[in-house]
Protein backbone atom coordinates (compact mmCIF):
# COMPACT_ATOMS: atom_id res chain seq x y z
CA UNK A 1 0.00 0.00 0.00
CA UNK A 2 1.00 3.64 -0.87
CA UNK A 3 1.20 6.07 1.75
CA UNK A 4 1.86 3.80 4.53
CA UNK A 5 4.86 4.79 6.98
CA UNK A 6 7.74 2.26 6.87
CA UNK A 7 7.69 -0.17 10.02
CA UNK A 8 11.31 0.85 10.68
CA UNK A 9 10.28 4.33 10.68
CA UNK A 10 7.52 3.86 13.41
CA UNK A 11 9.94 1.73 15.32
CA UNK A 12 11.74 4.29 15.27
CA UNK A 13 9.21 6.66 16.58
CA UNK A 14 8.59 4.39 19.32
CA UNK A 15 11.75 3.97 20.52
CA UNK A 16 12.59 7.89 20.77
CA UNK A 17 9.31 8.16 22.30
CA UNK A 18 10.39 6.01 24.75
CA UNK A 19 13.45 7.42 25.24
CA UNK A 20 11.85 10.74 26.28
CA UNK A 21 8.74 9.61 28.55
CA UNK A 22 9.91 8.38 31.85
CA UNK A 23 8.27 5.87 33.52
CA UNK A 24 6.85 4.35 30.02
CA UNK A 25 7.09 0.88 29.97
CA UNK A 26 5.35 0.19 26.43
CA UNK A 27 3.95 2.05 23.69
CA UNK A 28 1.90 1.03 20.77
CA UNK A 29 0.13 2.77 17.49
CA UNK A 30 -2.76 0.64 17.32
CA UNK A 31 -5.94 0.92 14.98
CA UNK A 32 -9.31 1.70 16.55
CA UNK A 33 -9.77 -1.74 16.74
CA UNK A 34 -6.86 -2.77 18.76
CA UNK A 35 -4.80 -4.03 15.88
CA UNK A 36 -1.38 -3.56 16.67
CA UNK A 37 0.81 -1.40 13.95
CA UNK A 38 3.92 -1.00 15.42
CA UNK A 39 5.12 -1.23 19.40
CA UNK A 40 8.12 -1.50 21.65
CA UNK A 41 8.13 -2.28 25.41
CA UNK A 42 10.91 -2.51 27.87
CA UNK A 43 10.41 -5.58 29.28
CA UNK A 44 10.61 -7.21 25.23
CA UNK A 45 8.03 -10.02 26.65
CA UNK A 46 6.75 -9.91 22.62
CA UNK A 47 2.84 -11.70 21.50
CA UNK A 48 1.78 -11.13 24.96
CA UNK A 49 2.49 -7.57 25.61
CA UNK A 50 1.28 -6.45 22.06
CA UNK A 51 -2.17 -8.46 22.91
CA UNK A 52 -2.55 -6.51 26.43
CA UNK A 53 -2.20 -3.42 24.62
CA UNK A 54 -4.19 -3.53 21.94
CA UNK A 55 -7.09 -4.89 24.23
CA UNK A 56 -6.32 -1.41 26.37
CA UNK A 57 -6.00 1.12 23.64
CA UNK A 58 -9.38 -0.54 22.32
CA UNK A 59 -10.82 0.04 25.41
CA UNK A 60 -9.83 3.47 25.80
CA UNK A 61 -11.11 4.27 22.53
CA UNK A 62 -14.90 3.66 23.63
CA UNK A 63 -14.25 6.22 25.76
CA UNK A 64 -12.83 8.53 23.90
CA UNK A 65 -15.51 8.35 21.18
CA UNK A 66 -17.98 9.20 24.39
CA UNK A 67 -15.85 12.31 25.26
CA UNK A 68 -15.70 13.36 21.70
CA UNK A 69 -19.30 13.78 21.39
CA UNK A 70 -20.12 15.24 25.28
CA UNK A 71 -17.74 18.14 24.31
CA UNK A 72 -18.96 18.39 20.47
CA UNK A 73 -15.04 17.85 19.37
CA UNK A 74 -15.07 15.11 16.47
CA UNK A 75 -12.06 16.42 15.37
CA UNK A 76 -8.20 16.87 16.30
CA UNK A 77 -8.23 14.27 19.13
CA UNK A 78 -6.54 11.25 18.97
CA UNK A 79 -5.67 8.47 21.78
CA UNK A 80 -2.36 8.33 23.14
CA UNK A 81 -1.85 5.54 25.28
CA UNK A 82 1.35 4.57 27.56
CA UNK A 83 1.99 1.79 30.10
């Protein structure tokens, strides 16, 4: 597909991202569905990390959909999730 970031590139991302948020343990960029794009962690425990993840940033989209529409702002607000 055209237009898609590079996985290197978003493991890249990660990693600085990382780098500058203490106390982070794992980061992911997951779809609203929980599908994992791209993540690092830490603690490098691999399938099973990704799946926690992706079940939380699903999660926490719900909510943000719910917040979206209370304060009437559908746009410019994304989730950004760390462990």
């Amino acid at each position: 597909m055209e237009g898609l970031p590079k996985i290197d590139i978003l493991e890249s991302l990660l990693e600085n991202y990382m780098f500058d948020i203490d106390g982070a343990i794992a980061v992911a960029i997951c779809d609203r569905d929980g599908f994992i794009i791209a993540s690092n962690s830490k603690e490098k425990t691999g399938q099973e990390s990704d799946s926690v993840m992706g079940a939380i940033s699903a999660f926490l989209d719900i909510y943000i959909d719910r917040i979206k529409n209370e304060f009437q702002t559908q746009s410019n607000f994304f989730n950004i999730t760390s462990m």
